[in-house]
Protein backbone atom coordinates (compact mmCIF):
# COMPACT_ATOMS: atom_id res chain seq x y z
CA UNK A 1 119.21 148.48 104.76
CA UNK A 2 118.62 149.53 108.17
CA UNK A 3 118.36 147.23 111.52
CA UNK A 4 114.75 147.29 111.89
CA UNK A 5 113.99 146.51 107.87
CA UNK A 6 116.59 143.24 108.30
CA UNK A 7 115.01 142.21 111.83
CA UNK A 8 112.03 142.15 109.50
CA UNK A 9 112.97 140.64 106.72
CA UNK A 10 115.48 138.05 108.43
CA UNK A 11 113.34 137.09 111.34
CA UNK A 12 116.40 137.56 113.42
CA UNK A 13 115.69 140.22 115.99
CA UNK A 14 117.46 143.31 116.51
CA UNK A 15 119.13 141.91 120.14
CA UNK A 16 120.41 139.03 117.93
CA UNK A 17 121.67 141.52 115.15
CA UNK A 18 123.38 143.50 117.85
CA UNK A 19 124.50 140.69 119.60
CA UNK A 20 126.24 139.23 116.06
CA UNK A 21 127.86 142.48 115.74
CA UNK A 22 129.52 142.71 119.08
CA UNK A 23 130.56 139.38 118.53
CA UNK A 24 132.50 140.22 114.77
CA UNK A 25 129.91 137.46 113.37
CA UNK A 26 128.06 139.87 111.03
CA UNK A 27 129.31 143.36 111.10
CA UNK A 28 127.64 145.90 108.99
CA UNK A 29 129.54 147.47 106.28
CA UNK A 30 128.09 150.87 106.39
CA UNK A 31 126.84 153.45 108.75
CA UNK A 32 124.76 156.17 108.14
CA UNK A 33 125.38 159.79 108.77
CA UNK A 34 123.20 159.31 112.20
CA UNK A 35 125.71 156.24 113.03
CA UNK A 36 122.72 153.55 112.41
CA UNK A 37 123.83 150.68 111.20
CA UNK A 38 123.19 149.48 107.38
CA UNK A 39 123.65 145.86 106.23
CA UNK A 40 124.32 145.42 102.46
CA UNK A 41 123.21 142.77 100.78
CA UNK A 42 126.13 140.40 100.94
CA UNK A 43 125.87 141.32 104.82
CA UNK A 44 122.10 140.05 105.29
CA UNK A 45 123.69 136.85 103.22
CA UNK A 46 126.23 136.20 105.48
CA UNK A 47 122.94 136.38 107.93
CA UNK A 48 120.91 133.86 106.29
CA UNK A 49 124.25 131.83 106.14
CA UNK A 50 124.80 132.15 110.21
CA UNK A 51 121.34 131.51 110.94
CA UNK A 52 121.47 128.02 108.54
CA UNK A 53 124.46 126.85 110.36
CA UNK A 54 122.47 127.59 113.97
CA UNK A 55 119.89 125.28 112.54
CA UNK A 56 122.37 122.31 112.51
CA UNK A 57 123.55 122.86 116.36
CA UNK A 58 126.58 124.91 116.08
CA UNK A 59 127.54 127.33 117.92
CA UNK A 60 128.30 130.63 117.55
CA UNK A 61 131.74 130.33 117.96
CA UNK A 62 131.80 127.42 115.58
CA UNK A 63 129.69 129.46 112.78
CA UNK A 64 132.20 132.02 113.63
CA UNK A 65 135.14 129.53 112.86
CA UNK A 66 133.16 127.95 109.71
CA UNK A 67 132.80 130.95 107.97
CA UNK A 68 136.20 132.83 108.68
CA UNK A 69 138.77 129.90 107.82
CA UNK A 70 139.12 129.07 104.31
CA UNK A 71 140.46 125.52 105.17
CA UNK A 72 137.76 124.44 107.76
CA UNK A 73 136.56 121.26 106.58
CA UNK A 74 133.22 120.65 107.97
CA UNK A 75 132.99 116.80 108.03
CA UNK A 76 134.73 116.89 111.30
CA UNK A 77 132.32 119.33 113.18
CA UNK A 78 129.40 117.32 111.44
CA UNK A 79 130.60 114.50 112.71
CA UNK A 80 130.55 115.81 116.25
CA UNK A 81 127.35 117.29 115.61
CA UNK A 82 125.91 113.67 114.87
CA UNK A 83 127.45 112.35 118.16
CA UNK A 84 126.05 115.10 119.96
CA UNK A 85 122.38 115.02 118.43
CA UNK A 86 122.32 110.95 119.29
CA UNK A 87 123.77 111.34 122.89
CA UNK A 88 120.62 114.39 123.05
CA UNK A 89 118.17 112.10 121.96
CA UNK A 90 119.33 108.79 124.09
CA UNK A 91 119.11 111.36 126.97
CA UNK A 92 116.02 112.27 126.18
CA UNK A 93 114.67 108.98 125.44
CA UNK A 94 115.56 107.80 128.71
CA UNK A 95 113.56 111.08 130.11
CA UNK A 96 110.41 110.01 128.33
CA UNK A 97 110.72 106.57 129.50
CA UNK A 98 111.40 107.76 133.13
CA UNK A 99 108.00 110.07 132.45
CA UNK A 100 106.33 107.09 131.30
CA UNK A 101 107.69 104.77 134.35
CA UNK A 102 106.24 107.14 136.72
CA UNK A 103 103.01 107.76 134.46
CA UNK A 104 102.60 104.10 134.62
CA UNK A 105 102.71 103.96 138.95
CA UNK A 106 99.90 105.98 138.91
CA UNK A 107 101.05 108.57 142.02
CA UNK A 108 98.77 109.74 144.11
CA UNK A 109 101.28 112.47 145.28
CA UNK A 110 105.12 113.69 145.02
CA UNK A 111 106.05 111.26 147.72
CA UNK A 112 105.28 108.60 145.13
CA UNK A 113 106.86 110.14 142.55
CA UNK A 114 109.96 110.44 144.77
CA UNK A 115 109.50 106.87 145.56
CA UNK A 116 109.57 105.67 142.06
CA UNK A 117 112.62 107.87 141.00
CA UNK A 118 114.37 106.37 143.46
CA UNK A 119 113.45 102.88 142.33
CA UNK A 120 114.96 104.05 138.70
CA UNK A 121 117.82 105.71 140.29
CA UNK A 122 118.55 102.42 141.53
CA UNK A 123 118.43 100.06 138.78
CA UNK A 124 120.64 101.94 136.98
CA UNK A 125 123.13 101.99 139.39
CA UNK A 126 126.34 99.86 138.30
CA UNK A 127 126.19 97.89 141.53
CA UNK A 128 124.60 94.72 141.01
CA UNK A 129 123.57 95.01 145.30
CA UNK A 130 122.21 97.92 144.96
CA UNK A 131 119.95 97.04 142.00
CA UNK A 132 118.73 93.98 143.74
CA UNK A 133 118.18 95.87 147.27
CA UNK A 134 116.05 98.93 145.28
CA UNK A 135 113.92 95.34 143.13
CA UNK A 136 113.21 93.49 146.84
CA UNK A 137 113.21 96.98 148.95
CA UNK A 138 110.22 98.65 147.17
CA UNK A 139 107.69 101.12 148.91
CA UNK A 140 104.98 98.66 149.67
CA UNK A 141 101.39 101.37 148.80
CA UNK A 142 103.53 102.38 144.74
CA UNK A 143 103.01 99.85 142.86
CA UNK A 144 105.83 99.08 140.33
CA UNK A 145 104.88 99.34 136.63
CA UNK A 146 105.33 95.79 134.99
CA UNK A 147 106.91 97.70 131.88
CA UNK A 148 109.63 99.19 134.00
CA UNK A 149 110.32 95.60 135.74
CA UNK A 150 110.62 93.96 131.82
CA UNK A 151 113.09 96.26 130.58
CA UNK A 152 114.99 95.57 133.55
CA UNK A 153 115.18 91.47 133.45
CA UNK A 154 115.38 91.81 129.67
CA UNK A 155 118.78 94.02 130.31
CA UNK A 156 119.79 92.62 133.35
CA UNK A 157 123.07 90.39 133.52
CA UNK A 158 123.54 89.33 136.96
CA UNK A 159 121.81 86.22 138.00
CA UNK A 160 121.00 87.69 141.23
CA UNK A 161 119.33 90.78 140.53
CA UNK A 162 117.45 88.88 137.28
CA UNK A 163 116.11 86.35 140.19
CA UNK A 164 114.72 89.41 142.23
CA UNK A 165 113.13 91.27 138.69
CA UNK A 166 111.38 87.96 137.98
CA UNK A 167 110.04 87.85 141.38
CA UNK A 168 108.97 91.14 141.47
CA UNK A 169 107.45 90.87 137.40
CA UNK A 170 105.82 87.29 138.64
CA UNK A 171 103.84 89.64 141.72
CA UNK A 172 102.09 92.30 138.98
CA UNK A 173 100.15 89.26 137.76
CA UNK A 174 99.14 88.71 134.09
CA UNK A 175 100.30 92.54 132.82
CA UNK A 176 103.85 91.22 133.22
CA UNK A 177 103.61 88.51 130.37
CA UNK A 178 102.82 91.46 127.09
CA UNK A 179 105.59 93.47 128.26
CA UNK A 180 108.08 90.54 128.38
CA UNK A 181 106.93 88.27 125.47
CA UNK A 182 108.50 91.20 122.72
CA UNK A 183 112.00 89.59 124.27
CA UNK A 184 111.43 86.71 122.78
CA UNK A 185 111.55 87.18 119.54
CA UNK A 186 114.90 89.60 120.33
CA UNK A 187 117.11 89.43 117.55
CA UNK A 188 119.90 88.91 120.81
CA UNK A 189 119.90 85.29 122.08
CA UNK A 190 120.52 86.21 125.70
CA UNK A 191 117.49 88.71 125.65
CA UNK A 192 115.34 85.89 124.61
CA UNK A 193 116.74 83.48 127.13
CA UNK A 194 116.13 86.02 129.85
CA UNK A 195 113.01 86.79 128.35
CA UNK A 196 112.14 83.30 128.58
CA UNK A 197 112.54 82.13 132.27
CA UNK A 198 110.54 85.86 132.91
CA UNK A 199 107.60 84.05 131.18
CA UNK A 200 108.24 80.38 133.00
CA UNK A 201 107.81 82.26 136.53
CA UNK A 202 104.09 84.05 135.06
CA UNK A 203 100.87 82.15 135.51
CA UNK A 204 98.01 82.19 133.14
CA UNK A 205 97.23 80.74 129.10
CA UNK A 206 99.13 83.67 127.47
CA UNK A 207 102.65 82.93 129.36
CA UNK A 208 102.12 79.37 128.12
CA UNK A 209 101.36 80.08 124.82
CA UNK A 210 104.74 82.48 124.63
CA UNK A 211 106.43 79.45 125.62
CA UNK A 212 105.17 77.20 123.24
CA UNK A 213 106.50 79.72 120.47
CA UNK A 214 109.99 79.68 122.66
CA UNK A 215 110.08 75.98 121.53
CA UNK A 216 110.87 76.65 117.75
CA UNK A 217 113.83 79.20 118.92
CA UNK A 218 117.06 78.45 117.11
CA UNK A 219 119.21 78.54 120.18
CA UNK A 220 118.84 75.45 122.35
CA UNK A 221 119.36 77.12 125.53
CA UNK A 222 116.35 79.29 124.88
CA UNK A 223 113.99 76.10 124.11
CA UNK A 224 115.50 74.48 126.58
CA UNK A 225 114.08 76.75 129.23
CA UNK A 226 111.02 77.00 127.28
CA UNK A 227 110.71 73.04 127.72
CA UNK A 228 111.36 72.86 131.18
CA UNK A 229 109.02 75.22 131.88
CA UNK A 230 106.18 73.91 130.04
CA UNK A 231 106.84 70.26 130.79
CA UNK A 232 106.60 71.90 134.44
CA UNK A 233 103.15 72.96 133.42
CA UNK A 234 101.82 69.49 132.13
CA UNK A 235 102.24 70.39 128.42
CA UNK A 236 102.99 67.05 126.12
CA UNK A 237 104.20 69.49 123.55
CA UNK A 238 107.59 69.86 125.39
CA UNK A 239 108.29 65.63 125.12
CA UNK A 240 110.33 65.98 121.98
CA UNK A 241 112.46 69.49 122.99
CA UNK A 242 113.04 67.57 126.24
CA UNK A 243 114.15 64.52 124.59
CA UNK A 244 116.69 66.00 122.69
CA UNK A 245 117.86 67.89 125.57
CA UNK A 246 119.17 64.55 127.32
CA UNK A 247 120.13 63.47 123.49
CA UNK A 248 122.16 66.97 124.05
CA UNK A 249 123.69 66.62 127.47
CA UNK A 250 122.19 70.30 127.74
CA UNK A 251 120.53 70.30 131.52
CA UNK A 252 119.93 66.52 130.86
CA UNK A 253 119.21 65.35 134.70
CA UNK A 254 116.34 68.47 135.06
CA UNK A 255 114.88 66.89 131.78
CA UNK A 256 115.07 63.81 132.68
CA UNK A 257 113.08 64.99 135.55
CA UNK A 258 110.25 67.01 133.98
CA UNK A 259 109.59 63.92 131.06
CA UNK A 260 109.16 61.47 134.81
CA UNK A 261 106.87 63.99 135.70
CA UNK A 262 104.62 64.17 132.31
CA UNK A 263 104.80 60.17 131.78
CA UNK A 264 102.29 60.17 135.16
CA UNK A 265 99.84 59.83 132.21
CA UNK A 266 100.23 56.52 130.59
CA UNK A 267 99.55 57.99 127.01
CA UNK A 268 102.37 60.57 127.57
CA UNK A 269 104.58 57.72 129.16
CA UNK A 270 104.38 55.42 126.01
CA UNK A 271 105.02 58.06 124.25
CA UNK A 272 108.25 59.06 125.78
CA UNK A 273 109.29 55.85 126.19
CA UNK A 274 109.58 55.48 122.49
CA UNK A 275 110.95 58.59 121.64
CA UNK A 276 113.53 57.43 123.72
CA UNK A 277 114.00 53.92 122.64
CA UNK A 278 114.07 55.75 119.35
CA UNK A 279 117.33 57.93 120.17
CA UNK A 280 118.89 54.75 121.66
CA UNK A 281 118.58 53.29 118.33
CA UNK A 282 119.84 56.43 116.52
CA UNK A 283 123.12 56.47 118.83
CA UNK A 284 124.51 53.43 118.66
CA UNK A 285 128.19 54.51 118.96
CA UNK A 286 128.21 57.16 121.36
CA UNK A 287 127.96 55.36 124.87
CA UNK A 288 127.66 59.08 126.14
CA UNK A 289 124.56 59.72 124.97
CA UNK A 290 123.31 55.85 125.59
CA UNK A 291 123.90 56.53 129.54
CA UNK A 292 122.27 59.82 129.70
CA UNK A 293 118.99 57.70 127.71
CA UNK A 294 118.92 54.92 130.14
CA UNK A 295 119.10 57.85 133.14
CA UNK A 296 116.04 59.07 131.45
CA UNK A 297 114.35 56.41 131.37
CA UNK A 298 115.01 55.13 135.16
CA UNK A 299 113.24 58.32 135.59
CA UNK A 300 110.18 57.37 134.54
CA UNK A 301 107.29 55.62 136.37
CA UNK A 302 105.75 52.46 136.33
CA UNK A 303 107.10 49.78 134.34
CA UNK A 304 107.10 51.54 131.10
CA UNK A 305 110.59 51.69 130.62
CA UNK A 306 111.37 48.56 132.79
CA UNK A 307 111.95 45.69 129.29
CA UNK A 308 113.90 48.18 127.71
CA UNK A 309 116.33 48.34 130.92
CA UNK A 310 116.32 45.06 131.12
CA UNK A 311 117.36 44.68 127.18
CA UNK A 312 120.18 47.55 128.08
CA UNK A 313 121.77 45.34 131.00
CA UNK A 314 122.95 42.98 127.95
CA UNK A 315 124.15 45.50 125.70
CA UNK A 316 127.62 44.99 124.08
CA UNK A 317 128.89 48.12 125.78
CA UNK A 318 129.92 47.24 128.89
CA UNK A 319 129.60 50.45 130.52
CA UNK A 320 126.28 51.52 128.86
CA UNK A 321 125.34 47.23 130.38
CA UNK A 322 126.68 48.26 133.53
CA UNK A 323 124.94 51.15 134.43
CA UNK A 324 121.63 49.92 132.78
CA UNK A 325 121.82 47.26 135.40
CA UNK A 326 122.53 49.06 138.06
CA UNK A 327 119.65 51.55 137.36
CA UNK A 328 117.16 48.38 136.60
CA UNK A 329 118.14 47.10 139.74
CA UNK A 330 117.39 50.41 141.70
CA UNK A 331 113.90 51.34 139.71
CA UNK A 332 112.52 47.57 140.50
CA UNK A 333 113.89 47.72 144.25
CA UNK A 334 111.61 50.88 145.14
């Protein structure tokens, strides 16, 4: 079969044919008496056979190697082949999220564009500075896409450069809270803690409400946040999270704090008040957790927690008496 009738029959094109034969990839056996060249038939299968492994990735010089060495094993080149494909398509996932980034800025112009590559440029750069100087140094007229700013705190590790993101997500207003709120149900606990103070620096009902889900989280750190932030924001629902947070010793003095500031309302006071009373009763022998109680409850306004201070200053403990004293005497001297 001549050149032309393979080229047809193949789909390969004759520059391809010709290029396999210069190459020693597929030689045709014959010639005829003009000097064209003529495939036989186990020729145009030994093109259907190059043209399958060029489907997978390889190239030529692989097929080459594939199909002249009786002891290739191929696992090894697939292997590579897999590495290859996923380090392709992470490349090009990052591309389309780049696209979308700048998509999302809406530019007016190439200077805009410009701006917000450099903005990506610097986020991913491996210096935690320089990420925090491209978050606080923006171009003031591009606005920065609240998707691009939640990918960034949900990733980001340094404490520093997560303070500027949250700033900078807390200024694009209520668009910041849907692109956020997926990291809180991350199967990763430190995604969802990050995730979390994101949402505690957002205004508005739907922030709260992804809070109030952040209360049932597993981890304590991540309802801890959750409760600070809420009890922050008035919400009664955050009494018994809080609670067990001084129960915990897990930031204990800043929820001691926020359940002072809810128990302003004499319904939420009582209510704290015994919830605390409650885990007095339920920790009889650990003084640690006794002292941390009473510190909650000198924290609280009023007189509500007053009889129960002055019940503490006889306890049997000495130092859980002591320091109930001591805190009675402060609360009733203001």
């Amino acid at each position: 079969m001549l050149i032309g009738e393979v080229s047809r029959r193949s789909g390969v094109s004759t520059r391809m044919l010709r290029h396999y034969d210069s190459l020693g990839l597929v030689r045709p056996t014959g010639r005829t008496v003009g000097g064209y060249r003529e495939y036989s038939a186990e020729d145009i299968r030994r093109i259907f056979h190059v043209e399958s492994l060029r489907s997978l990735g390889l190239s030529l010089r692989e097929i080459g190697r594939a199909l002249e060495d009786p002891a290739f094993a191929p696992s090894t080149l697939v292997a590579d082949l897999i590495r290859r494909t996923e380090d392709r398509l992470r490349r090009e996932r990052e591309l389309l999220e780049r696209l979308r980034a700048v998509d999302a800025s809406s530019p007016s112009g190439w200077p805009d564009v410009l701006r917000i590559v450099r903005l990506l440029h610097g986020l991913d750069s491996p210096s935690a500075a320089r990420r925090q100087q491209a978050v606080l140094s923006p171009a003031d007229d591009v606005p920065v896409p609240a998707e691009l700013l939640a990918e960034a705190v949900l990733a980001e590790t340094d404490p520093n450069v997560a303070g500027a993101l949250r700033w900078a997500l807390a200024r694009t207003g209520d668009d910041g809270v849907a692109h956020v709120a997926a990291g809180v149900r991350s199967g990763d606990v430190d995604v969802r803690r990050r995730a979390v103070l994101a949402v505690a620096e957002l205004p508005g009902d739907e922030a709260t409400a992804v809070l109030v889900e952040a209360l049932g989280d597993a981890a304590a750190t991540v309802r801890g946040h959750a409760a600070l932030a809420l009890g922050a924001r008035g919400m009664t629902a955050a009494v018994p999270v809080l609670v067990g947070m001084v129960v915990e010793g897990l930031n204990d003095v800043e929820a001691a704090e926020v359940l002072g500031s809810l128990s302003r309302d004499p319904e939420c006071a009582d209510r704290v008040v015994g919830a605390l009373v409650d885990e007095l009763a339920a920790h009889t022998a650990d003084p640690g957790v006794r002292i941390r109680l009473i510190q909650a409850l000198a924290e609280l306004p009023g007189t509500a927690a007053h009889g129960v201070l002055r019940d503490l200053a006889g306890d049997g403990d000495r130092a859980v008496a002591l320091v109930a004293a001591a805190l009675l005497g402060l609360v009733e001297g203001c």
